[in-house]
N, C-alpha and C. Protein backbone atom coordinates (compact mmCIF):
# COMPACT_ATOMS: atom_id res chain seq x y z
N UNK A 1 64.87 -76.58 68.25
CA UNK A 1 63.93 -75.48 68.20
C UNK A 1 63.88 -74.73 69.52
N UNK A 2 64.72 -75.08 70.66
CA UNK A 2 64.26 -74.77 71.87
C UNK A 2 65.16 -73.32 71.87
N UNK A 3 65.92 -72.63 71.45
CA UNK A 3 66.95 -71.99 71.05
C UNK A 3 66.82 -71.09 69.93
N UNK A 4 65.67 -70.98 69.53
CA UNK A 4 65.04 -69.88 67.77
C UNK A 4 65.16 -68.85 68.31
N UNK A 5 64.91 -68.83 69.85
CA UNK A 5 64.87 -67.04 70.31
C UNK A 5 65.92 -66.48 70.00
N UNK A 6 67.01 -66.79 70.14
CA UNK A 6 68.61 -66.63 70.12
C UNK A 6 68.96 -66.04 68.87
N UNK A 7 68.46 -66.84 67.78
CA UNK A 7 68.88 -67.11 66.58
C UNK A 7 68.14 -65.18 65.94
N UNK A 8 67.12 -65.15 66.50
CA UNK A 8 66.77 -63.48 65.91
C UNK A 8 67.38 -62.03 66.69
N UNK A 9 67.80 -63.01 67.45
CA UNK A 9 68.27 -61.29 68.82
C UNK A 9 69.65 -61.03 67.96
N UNK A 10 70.23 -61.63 67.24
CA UNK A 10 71.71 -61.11 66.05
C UNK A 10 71.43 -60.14 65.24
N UNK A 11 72.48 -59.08 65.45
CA UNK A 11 71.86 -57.92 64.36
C UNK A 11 72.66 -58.04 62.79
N UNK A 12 73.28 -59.18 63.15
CA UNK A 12 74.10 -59.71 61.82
C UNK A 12 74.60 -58.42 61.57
N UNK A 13 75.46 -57.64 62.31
CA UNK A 13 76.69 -56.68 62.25
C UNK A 13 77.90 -57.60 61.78
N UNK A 14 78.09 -58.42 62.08
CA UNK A 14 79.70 -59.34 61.86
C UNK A 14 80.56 -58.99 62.54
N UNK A 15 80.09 -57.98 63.39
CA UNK A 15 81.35 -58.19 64.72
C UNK A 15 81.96 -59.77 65.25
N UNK A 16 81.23 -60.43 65.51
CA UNK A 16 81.52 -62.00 65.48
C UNK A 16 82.56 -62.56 64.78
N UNK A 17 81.78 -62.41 63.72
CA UNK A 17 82.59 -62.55 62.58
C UNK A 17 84.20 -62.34 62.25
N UNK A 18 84.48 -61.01 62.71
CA UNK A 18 85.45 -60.48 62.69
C UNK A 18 86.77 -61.03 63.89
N UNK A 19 86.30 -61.46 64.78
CA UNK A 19 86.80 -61.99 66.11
C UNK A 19 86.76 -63.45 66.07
N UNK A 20 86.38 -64.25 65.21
CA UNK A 20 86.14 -65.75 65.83
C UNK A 20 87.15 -66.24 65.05
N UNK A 21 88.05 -66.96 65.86
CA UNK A 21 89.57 -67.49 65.80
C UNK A 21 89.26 -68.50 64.42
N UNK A 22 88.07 -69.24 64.12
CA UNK A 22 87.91 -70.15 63.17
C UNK A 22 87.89 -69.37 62.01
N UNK A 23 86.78 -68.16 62.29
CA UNK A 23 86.61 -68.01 60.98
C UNK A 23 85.55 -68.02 60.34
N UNK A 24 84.60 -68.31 61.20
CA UNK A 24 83.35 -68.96 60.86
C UNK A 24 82.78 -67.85 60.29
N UNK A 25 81.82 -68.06 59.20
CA UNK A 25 80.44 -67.01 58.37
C UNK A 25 79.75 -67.34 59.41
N UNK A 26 79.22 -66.14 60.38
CA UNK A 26 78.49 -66.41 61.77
C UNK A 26 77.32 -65.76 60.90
N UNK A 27 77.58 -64.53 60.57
CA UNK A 27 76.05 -64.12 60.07
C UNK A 27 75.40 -65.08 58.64
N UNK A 28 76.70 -65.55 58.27
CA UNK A 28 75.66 -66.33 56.71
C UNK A 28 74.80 -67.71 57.85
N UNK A 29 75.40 -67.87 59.05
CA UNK A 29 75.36 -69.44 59.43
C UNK A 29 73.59 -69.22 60.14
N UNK A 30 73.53 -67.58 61.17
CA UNK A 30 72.50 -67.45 61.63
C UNK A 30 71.13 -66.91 60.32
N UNK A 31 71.80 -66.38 58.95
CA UNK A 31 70.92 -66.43 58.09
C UNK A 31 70.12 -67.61 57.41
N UNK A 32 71.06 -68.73 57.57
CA UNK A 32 70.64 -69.63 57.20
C UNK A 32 69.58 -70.48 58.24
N UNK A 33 69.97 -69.99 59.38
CA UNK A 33 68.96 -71.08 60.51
C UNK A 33 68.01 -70.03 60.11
N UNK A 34 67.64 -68.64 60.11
CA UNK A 34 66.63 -68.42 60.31
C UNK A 34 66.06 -68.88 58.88
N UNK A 35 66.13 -68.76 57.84
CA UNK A 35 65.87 -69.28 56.56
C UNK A 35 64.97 -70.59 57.29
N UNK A 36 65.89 -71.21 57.69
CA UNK A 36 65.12 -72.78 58.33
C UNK A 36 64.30 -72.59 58.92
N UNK A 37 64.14 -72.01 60.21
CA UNK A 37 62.83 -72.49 60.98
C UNK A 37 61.89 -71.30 60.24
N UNK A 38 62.00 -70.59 59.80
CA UNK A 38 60.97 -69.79 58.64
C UNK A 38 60.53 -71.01 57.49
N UNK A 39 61.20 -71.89 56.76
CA UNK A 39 60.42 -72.93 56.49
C UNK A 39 60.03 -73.68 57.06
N UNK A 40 60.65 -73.94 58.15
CA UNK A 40 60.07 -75.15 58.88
C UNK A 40 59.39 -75.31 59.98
N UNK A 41 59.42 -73.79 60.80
CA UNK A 41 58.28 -73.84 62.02
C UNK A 41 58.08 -71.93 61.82
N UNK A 42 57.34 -71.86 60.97
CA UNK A 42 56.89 -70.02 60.65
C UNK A 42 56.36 -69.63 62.03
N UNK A 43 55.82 -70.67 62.65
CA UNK A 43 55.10 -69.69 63.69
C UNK A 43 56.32 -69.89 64.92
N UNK A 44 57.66 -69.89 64.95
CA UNK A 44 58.64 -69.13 65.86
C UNK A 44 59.24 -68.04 65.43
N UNK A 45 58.85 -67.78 64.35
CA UNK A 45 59.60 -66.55 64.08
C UNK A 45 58.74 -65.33 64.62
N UNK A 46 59.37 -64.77 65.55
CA UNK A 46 58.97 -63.41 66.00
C UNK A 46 58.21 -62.63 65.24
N UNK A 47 57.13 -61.97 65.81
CA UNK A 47 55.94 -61.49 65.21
C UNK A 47 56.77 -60.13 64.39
N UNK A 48 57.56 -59.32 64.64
CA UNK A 48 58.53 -57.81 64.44
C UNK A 48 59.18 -58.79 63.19
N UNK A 49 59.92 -59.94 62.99
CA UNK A 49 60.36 -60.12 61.86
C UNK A 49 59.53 -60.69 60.99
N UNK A 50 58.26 -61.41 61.55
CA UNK A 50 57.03 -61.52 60.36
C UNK A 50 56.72 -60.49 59.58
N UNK A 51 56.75 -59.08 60.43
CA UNK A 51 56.10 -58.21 60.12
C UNK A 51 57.00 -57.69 58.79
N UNK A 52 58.53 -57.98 59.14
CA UNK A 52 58.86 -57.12 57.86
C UNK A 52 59.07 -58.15 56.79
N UNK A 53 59.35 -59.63 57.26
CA UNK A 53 59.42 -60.50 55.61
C UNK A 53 57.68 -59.73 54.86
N UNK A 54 56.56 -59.92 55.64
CA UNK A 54 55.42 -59.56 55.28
C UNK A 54 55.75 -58.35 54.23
N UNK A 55 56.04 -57.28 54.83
CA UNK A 55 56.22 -55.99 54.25
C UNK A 55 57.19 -55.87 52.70
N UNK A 56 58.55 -56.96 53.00
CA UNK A 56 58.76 -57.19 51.92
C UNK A 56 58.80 -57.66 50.84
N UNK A 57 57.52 -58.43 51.45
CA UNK A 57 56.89 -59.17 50.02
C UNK A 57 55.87 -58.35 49.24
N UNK A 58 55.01 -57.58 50.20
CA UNK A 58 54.28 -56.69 50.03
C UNK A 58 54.33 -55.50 48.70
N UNK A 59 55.72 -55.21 49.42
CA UNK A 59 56.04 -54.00 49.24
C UNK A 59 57.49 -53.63 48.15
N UNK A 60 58.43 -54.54 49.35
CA UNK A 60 59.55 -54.33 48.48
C UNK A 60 60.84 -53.98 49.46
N UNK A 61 59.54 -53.30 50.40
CA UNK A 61 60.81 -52.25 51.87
C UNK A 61 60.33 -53.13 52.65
N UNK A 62 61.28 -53.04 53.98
CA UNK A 62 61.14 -53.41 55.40
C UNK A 62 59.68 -52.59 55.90
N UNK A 63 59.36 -51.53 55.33
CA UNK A 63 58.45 -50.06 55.88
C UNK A 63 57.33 -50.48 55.82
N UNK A 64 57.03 -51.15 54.53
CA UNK A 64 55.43 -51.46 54.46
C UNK A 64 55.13 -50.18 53.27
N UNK A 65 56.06 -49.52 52.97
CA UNK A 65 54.88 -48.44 52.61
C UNK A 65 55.34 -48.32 50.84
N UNK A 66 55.14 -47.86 50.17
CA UNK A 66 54.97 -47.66 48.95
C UNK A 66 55.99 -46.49 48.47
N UNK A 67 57.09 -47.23 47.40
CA UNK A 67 58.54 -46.39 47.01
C UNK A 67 57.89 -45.61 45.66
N UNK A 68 58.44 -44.61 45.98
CA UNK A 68 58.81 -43.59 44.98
C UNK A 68 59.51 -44.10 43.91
N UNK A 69 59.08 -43.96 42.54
CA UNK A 69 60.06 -44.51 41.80
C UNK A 69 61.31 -43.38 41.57
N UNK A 70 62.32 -43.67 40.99
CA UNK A 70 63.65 -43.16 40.81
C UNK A 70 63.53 -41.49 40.15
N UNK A 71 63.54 -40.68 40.49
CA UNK A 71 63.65 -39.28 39.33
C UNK A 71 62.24 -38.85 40.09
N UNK A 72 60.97 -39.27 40.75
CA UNK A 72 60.35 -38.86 40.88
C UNK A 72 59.81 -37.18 41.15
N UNK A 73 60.95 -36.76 41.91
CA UNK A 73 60.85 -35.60 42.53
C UNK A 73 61.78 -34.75 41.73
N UNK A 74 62.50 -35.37 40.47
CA UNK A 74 63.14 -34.85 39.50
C UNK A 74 62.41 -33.59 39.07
């Protein structure tokens, strides 16, 4: 756990990804830790990514705010 900070500063671009001689799924590997300490210690996860799992449970968006449905402005 001493190391969670790390784990959110990834913008999961896959540049990594693209470069690492193994091969490794770097972004599935850091999706998955954060998955983890989001079950397993919620209160390290950075208040900016609380804010948007929050929003997308909320909501639906990262935004918080309330979608237009499809054709609306049709």
């Amino acid at each position: 756990w001493a190391t969670h900070d790390v784990v959110f500063l990834c913008t999961m671009c896959g540049a990594c990804e693209a470069i690492c001689p193994s091969s490794l799924p770097i972004p599935q590997i850091v999706s998955m830790l954060r998955a983890r300490i989001n079950q397993q210690q919620p209160d390290l996860v950075p208040a900016s990514h609380r804010a948007i799992i929050d929003n997308m449970i909320a909501t639906g968006n990262i935004y918080g705010t309330e979608v237009e449905p499809v054709g609306a402005y049709a």
